[in-house]
PDB file of N, CA and C in Angstrom:
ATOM      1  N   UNK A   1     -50.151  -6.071 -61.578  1.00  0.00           N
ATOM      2  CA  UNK A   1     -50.058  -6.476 -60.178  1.00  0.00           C
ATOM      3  C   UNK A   1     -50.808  -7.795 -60.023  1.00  0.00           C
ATOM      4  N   UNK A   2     -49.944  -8.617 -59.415  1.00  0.00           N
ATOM      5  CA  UNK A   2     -50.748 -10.245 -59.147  1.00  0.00           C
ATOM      6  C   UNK A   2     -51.655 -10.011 -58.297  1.00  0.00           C
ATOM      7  N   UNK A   3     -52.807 -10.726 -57.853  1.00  0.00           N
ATOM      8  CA  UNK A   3     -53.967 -11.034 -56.687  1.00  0.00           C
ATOM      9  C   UNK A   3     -53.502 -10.854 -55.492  1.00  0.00           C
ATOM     10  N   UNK A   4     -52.192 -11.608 -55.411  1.00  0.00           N
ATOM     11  CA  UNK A   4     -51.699 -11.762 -53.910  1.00  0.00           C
ATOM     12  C   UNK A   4     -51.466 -10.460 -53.558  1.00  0.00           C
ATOM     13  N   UNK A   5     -50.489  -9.837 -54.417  1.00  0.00           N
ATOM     14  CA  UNK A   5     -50.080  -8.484 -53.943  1.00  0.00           C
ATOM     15  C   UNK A   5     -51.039  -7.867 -53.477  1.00  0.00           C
ATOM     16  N   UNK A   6     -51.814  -7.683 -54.597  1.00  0.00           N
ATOM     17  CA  UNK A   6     -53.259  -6.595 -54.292  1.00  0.00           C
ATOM     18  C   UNK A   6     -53.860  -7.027 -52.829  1.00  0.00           C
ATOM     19  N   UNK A   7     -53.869  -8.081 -53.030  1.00  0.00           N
ATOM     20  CA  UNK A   7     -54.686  -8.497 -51.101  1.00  0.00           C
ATOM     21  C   UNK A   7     -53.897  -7.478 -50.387  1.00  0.00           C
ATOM     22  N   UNK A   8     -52.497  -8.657 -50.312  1.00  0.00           N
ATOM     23  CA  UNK A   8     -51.713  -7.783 -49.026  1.00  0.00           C
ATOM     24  C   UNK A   8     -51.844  -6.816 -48.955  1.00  0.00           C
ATOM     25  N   UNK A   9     -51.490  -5.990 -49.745  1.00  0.00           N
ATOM     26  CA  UNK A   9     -51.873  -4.239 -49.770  1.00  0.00           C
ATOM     27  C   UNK A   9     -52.930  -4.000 -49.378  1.00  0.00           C
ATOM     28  N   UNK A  10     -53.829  -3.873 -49.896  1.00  0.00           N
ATOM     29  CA  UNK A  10     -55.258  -3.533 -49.127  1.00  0.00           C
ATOM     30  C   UNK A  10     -55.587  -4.294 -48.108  1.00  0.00           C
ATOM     31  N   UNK A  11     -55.490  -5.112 -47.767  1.00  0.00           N
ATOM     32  CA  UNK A  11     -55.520  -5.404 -46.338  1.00  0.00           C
ATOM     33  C   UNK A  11     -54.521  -4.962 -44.805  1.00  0.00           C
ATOM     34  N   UNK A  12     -53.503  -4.503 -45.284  1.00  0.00           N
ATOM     35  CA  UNK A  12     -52.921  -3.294 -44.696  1.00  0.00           C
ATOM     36  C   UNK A  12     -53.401  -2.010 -44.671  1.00  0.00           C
ATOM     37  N   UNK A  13     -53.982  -1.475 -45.601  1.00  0.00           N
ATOM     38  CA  UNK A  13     -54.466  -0.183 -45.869  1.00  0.00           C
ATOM     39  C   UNK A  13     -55.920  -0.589 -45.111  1.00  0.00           C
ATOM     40  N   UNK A  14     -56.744  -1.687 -45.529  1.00  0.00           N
ATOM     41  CA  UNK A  14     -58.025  -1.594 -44.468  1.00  0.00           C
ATOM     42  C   UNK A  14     -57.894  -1.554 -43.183  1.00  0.00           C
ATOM     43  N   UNK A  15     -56.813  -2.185 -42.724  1.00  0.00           N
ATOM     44  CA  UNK A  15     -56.498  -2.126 -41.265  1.00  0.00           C
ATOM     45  C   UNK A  15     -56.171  -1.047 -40.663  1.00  0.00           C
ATOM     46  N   UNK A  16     -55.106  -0.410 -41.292  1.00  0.00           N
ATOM     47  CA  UNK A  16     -55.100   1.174 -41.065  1.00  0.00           C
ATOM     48  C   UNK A  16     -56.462   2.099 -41.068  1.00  0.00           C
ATOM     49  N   UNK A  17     -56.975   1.768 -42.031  1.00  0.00           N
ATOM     50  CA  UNK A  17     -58.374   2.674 -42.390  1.00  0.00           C
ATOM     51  C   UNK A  17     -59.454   2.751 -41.280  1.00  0.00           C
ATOM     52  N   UNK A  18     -59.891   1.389 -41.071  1.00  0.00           N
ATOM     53  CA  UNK A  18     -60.567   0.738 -40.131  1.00  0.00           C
ATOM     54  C   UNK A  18     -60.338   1.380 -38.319  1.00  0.00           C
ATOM     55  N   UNK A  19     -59.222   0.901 -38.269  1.00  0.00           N
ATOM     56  CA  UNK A  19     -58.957   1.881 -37.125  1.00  0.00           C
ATOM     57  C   UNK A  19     -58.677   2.807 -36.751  1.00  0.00           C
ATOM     58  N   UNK A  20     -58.512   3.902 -38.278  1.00  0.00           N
ATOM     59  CA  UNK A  20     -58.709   5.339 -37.803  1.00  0.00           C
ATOM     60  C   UNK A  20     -60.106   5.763 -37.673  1.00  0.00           C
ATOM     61  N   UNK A  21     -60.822   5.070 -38.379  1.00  0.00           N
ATOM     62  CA  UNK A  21     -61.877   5.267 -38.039  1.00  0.00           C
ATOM     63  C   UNK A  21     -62.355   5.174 -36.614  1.00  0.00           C
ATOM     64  N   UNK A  22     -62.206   3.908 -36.231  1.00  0.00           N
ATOM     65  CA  UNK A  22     -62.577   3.529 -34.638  1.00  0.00           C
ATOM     66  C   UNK A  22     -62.034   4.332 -33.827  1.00  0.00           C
ATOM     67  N   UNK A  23     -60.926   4.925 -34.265  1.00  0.00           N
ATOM     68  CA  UNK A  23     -59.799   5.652 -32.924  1.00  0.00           C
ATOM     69  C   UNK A  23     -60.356   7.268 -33.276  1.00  0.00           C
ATOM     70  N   UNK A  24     -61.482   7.495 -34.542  1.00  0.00           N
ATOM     71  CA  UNK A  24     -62.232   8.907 -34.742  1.00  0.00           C
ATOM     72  C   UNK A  24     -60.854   9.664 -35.109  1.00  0.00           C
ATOM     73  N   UNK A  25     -59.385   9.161 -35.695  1.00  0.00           N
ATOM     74  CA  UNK A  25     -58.410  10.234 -36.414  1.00  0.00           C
ATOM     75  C   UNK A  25     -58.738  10.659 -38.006  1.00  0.00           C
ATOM     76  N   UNK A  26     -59.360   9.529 -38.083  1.00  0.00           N
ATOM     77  CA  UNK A  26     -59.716  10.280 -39.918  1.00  0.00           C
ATOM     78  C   UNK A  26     -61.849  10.082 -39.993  1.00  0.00           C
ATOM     79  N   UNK A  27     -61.925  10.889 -41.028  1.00  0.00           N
ATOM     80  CA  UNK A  27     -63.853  11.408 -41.157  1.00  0.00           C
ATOM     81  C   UNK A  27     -64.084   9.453 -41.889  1.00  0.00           C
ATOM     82  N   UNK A  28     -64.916   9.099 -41.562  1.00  0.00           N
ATOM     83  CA  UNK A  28     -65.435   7.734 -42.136  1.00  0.00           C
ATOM     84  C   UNK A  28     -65.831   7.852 -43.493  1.00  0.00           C
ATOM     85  N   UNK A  29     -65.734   8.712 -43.957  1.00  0.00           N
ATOM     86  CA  UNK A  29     -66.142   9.150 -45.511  1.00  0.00           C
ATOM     87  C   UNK A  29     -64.583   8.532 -46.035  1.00  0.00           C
ATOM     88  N   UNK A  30     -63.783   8.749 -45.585  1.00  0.00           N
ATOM     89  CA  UNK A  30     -62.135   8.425 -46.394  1.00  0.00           C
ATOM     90  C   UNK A  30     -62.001   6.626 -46.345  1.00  0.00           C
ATOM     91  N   UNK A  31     -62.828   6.073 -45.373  1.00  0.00           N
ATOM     92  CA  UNK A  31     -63.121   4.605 -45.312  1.00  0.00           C
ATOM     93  C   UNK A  31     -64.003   4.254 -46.729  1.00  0.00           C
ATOM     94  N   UNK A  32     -64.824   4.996 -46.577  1.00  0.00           N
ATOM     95  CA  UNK A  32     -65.873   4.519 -48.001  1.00  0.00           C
ATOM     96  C   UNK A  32     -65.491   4.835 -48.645  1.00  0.00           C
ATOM     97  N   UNK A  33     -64.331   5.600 -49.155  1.00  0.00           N
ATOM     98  CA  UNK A  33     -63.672   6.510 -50.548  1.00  0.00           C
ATOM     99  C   UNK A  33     -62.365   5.393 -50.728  1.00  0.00           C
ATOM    100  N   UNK A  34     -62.269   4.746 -49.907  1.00  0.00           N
ATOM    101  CA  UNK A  34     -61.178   3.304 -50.211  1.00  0.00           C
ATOM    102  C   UNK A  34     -61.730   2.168 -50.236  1.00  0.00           C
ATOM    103  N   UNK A  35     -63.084   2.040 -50.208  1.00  0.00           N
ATOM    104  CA  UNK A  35     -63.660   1.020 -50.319  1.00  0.00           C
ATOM    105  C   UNK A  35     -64.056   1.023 -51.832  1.00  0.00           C
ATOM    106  N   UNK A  36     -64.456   2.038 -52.199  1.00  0.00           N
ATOM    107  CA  UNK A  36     -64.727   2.436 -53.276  1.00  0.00           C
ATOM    108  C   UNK A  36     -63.678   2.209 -54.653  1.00  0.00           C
ATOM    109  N   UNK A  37     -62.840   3.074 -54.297  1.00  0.00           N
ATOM    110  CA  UNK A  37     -61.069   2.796 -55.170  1.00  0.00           C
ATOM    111  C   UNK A  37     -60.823   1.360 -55.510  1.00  0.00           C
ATOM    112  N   UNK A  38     -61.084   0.595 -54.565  1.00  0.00           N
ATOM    113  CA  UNK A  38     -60.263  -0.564 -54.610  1.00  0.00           C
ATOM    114  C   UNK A  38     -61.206  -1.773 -54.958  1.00  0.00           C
ATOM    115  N   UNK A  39     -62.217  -1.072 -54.880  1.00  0.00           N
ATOM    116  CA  UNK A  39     -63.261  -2.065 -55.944  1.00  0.00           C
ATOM    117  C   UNK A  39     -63.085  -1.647 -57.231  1.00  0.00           C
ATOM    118  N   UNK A  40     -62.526  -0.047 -57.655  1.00  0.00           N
ATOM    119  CA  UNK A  40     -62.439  -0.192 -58.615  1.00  0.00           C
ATOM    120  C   UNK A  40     -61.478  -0.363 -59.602  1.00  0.00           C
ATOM    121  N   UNK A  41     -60.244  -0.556 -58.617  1.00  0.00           N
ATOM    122  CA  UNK A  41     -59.124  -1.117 -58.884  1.00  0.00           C
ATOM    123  C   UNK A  41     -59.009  -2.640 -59.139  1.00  0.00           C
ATOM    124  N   UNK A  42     -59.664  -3.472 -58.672  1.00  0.00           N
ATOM    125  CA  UNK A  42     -59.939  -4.749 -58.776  1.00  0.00           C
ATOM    126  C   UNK A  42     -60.900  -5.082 -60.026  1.00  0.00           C
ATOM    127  N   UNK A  43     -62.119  -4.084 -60.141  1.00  0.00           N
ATOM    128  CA  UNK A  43     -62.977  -4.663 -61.662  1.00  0.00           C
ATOM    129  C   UNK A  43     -61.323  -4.510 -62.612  1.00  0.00           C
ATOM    130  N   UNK A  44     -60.343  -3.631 -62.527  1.00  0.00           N
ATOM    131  CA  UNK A  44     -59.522  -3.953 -63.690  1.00  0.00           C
ATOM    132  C   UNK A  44     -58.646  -4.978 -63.613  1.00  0.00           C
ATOM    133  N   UNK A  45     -58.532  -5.773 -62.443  1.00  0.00           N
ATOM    134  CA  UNK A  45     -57.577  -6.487 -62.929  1.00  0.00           C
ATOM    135  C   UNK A  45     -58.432  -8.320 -63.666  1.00  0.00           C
ATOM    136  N   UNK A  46     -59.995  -7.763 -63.880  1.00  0.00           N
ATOM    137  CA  UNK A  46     -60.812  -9.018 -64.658  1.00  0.00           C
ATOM    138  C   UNK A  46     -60.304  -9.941 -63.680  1.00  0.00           C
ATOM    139  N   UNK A  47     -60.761  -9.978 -62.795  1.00  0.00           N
ATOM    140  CA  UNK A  47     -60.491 -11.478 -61.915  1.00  0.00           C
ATOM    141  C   UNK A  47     -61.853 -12.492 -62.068  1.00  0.00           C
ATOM    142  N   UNK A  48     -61.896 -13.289 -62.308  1.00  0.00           N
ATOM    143  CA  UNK A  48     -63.545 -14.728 -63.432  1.00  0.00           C
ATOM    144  C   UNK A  48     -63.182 -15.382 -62.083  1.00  0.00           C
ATOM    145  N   UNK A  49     -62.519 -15.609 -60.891  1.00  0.00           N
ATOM    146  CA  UNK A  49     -62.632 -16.927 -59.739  1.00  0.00           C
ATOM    147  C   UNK A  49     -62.857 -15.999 -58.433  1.00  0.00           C
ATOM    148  N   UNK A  50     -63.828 -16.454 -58.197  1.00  0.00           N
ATOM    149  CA  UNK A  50     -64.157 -15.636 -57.095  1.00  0.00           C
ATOM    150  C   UNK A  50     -64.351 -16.596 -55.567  1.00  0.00           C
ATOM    151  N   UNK A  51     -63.991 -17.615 -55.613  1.00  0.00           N
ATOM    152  CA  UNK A  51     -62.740 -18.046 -54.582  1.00  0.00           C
ATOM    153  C   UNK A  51     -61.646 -17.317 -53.704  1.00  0.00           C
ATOM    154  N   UNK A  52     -61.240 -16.658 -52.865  1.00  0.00           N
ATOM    155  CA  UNK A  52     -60.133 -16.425 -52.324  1.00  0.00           C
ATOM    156  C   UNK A  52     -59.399 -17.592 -51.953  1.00  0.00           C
ATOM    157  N   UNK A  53     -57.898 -17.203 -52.304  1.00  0.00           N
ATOM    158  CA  UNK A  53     -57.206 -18.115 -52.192  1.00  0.00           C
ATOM    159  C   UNK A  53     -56.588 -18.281 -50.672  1.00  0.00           C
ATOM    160  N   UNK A  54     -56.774 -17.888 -49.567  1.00  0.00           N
ATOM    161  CA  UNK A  54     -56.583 -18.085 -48.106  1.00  0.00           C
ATOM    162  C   UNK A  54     -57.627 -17.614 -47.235  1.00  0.00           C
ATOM    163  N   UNK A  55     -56.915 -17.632 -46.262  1.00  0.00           N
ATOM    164  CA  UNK A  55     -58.248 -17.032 -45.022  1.00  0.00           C
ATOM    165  C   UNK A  55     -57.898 -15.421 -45.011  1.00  0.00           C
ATOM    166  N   UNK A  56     -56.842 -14.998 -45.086  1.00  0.00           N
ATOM    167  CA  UNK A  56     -56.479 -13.497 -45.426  1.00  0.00           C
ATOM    168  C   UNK A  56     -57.620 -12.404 -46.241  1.00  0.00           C
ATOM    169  N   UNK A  57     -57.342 -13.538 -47.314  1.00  0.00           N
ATOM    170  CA  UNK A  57     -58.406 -12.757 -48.192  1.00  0.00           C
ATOM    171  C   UNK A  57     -59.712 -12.922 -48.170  1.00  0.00           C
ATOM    172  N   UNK A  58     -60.432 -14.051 -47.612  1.00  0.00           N
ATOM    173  CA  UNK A  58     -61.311 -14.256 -47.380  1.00  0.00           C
ATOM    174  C   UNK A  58     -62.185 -13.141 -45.972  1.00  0.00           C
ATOM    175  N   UNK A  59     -61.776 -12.981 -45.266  1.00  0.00           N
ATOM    176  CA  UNK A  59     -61.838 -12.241 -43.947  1.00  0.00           C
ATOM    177  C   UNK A  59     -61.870 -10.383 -44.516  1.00  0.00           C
ATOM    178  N   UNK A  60     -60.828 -10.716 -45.714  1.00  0.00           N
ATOM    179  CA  UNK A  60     -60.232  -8.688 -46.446  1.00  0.00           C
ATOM    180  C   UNK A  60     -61.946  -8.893 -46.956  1.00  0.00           C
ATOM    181  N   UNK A  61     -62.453  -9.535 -47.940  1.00  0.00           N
ATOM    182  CA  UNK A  61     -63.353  -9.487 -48.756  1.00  0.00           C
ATOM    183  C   UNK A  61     -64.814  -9.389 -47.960  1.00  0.00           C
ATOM    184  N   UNK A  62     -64.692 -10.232 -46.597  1.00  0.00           N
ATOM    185  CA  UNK A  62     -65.889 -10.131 -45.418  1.00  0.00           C
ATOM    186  C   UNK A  62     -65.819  -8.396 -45.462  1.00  0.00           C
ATOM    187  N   UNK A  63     -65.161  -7.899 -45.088  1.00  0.00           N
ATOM    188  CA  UNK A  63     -64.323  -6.568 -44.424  1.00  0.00           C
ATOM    189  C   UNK A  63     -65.310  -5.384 -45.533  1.00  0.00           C
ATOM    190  N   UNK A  64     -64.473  -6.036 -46.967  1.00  0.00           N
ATOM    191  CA  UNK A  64     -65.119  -5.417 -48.227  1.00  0.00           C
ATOM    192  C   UNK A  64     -66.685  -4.736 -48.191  1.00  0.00           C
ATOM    193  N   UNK A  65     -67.287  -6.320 -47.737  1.00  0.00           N
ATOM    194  CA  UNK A  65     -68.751  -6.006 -48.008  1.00  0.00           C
ATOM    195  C   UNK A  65     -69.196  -5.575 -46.915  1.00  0.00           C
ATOM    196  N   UNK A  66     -69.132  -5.782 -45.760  1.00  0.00           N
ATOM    197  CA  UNK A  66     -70.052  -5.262 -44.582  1.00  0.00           C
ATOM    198  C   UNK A  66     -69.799  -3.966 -44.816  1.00  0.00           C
ATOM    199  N   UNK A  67     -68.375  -3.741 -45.151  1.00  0.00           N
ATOM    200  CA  UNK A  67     -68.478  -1.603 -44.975  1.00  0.00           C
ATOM    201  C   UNK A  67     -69.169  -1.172 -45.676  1.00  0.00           C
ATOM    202  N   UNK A  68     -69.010  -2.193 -46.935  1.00  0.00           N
ATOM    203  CA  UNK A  68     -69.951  -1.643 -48.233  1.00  0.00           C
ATOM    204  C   UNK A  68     -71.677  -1.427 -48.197  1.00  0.00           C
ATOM    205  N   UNK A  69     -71.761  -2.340 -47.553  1.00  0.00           N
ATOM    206  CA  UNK A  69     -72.975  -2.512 -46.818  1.00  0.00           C
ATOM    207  C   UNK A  69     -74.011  -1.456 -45.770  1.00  0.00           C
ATOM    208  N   UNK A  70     -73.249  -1.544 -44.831  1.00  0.00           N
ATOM    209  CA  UNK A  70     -73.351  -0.990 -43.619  1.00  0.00           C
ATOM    210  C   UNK A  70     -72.881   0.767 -43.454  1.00  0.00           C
ATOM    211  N   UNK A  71     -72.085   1.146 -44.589  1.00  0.00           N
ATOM    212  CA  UNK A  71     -71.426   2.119 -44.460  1.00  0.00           C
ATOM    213  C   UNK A  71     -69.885   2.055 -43.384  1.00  0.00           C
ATOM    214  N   UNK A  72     -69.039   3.106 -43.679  1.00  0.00           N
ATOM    215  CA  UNK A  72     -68.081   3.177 -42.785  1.00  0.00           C
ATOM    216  C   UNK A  72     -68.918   4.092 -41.003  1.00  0.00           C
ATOM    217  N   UNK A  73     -69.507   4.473 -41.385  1.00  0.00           N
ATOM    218  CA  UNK A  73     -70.106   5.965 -40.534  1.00  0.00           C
ATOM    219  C   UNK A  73     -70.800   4.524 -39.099  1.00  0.00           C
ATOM    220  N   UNK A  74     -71.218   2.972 -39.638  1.00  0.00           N
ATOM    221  CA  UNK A  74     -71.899   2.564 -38.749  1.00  0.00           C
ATOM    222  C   UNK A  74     -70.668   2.013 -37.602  1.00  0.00           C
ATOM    223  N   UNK A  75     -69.468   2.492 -38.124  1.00  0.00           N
ATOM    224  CA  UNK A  75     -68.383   2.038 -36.767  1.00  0.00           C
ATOM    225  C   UNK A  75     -68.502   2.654 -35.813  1.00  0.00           C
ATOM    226  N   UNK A  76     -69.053   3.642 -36.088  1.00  0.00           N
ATOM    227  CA  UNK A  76     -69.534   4.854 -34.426  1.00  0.00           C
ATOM    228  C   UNK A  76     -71.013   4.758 -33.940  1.00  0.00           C
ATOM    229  N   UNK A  77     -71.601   3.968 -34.508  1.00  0.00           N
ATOM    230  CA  UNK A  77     -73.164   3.865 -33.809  1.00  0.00           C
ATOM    231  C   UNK A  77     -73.566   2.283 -33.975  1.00  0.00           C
ATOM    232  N   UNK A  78     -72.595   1.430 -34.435  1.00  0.00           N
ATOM    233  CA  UNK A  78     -73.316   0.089 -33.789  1.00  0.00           C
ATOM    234  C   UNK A  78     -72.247  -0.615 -33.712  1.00  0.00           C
ATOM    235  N   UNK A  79     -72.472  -1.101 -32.544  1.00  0.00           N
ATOM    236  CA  UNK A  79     -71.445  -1.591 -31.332  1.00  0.00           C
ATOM    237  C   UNK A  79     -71.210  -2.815 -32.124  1.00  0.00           C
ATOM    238  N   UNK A  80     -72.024  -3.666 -32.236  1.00  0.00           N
ATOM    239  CA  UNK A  80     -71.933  -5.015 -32.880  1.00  0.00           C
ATOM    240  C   UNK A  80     -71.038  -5.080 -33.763  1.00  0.00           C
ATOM    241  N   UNK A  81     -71.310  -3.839 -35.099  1.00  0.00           N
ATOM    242  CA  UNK A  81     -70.823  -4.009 -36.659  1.00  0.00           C
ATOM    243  C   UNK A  81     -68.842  -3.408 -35.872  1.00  0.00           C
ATOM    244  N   UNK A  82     -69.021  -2.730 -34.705  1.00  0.00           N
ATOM    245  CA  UNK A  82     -67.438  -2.259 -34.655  1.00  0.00           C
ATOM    246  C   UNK A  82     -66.557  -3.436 -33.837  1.00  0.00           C
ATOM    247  N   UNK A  83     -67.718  -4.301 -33.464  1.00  0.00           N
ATOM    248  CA  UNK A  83     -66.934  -5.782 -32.755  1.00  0.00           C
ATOM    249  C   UNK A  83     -66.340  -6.488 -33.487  1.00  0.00           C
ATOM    250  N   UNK A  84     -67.164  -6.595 -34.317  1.00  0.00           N
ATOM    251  CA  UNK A  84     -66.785  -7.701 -35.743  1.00  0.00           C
ATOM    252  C   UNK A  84     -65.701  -7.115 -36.169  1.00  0.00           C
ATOM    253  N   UNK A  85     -65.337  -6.091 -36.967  1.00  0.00           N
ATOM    254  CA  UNK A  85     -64.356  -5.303 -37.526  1.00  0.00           C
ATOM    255  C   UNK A  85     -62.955  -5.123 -36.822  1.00  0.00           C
ATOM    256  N   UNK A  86     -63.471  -5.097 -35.419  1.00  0.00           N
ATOM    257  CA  UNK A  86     -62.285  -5.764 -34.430  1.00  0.00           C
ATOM    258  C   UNK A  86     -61.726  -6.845 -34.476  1.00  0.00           C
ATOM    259  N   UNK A  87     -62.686  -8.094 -34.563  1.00  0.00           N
ATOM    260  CA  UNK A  87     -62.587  -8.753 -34.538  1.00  0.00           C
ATOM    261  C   UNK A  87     -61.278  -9.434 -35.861  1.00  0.00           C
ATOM    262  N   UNK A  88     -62.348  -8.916 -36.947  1.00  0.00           N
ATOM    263  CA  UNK A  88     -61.004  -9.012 -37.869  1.00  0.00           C
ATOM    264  C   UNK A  88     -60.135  -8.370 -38.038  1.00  0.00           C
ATOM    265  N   UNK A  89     -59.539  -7.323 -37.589  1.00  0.00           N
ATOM    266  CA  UNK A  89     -58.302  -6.840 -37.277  1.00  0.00           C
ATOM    267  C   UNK A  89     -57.585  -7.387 -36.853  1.00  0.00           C
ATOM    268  N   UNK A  90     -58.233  -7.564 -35.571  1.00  0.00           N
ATOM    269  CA  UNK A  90     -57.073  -8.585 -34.943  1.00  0.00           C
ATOM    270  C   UNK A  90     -56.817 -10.201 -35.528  1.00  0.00           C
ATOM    271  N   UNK A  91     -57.750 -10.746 -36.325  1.00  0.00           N
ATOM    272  CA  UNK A  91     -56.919 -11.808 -37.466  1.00  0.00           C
ATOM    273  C   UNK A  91     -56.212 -11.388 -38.218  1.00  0.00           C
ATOM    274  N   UNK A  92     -56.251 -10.100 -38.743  1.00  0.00           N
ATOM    275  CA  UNK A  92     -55.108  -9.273 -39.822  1.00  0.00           C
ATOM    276  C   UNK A  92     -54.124  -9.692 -39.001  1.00  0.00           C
ATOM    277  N   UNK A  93     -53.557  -8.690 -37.743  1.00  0.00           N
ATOM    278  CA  UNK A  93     -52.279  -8.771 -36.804  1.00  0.00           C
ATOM    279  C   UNK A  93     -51.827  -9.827 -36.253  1.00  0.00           C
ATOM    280  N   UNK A  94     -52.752 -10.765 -36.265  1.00  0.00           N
ATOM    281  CA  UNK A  94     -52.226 -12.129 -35.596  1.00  0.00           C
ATOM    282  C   UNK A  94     -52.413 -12.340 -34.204  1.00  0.00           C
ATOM    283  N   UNK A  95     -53.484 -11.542 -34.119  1.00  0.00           N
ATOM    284  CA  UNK A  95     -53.995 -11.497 -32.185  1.00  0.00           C
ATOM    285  C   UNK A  95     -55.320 -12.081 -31.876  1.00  0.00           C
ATOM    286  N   UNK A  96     -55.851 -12.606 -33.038  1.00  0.00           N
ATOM    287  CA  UNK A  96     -57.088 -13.349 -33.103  1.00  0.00           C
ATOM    288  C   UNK A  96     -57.052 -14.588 -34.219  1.00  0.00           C
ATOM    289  N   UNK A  97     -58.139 -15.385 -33.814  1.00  0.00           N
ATOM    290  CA  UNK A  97     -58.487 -16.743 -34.555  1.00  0.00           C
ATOM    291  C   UNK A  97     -58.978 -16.080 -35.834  1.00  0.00           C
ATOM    292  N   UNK A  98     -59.627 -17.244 -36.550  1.00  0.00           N
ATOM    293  CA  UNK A  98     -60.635 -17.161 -37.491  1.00  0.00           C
ATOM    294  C   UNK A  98     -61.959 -16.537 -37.443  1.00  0.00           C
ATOM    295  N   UNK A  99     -62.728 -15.276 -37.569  1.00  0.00           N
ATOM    296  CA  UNK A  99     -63.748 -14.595 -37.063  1.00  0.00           C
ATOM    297  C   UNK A  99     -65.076 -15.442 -37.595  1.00  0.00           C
ATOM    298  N   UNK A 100     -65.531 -15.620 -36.261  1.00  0.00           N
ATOM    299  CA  UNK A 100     -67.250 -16.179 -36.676  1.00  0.00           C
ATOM    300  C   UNK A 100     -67.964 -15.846 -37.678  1.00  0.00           C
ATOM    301  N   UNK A 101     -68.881 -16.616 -38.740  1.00  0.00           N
ATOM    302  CA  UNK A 101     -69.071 -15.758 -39.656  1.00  0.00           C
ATOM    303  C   UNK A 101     -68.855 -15.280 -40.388  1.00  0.00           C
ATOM    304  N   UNK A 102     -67.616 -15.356 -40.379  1.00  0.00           N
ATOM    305  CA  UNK A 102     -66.545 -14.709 -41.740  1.00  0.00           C
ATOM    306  C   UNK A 102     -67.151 -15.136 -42.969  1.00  0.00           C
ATOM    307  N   UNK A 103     -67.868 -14.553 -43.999  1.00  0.00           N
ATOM    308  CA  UNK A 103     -67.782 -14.937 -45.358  1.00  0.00           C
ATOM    309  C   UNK A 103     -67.723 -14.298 -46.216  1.00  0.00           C
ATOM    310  N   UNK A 104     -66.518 -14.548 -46.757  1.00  0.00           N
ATOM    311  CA  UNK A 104     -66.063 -13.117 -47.912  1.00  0.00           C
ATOM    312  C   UNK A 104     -65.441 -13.909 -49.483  1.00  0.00           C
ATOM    313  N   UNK A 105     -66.058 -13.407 -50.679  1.00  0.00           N
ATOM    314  CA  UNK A 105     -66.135 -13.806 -52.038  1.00  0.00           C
ATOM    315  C   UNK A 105     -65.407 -12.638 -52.473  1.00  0.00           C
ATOM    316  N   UNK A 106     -64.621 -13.066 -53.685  1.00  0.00           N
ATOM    317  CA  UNK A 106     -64.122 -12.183 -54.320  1.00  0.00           C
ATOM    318  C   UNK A 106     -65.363 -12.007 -55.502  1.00  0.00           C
ATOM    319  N   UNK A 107     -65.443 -10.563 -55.597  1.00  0.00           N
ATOM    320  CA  UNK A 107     -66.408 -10.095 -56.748  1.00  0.00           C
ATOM    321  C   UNK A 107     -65.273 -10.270 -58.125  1.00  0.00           C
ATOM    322  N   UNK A 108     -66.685 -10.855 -58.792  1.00  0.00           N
ATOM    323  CA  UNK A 108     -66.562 -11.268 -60.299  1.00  0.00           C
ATOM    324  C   UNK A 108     -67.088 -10.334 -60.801  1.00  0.00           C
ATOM    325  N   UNK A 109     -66.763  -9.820 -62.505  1.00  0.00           N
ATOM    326  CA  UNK A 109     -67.125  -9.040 -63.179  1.00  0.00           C
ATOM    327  C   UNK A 109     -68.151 -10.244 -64.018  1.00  0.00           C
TER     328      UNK A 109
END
């Protein structure tokens, strides 16, 4: 599977994920259990440039780390971290700009 693909895909699937979370239809544990997967789907495809090649992916990879970070569970107790996450959603769908702050690296092995 090429880079590009892999974005698109998971950045559909985070968007979905993301807002079941927010909308409380799926447990936030299934957010961190795809955050998880798809990091470790990515150490295999040896990606050495950790550049993203658009704002797509750049914004997916922001997305990456704050959950990773922060947990999925902090979309229900801090208002801020579920603004942002909005925020980039709606650059996923095309209902928002470029999100403030945005800085997202693709992890290198």
């Amino acid at each position: 599977m090429i880079i590009e693909q892999f974005i698109n895909e998971r950045v559909r699937q985070m968007t979905s994920y993301v807002s079941a979370v927010i909308e409380q239809t799926i447990h936030h544990t299934e957010l961190d259990k795809f955050i998880l997967d798809t990091m470790e789907e990515w150490a295999s495809l040896n990606v050495t440039d950790e550049t993203p090649s658009n704002a797509q992916e750049r914004v997916f990879w922001h997305l990456m780390h704050e959950v990773s970070l922060h947990g999925a569970q902090a979309l229900h107790q801090n208002l801020f971290f579920k603004s942002e996450m909005n925020t980039c959603l709606d650059f996923f769908n095309g209902k928002g700009s470029y999100p403030i702050d945005c800085i997202g690296w693709r992890p290198i092995a």
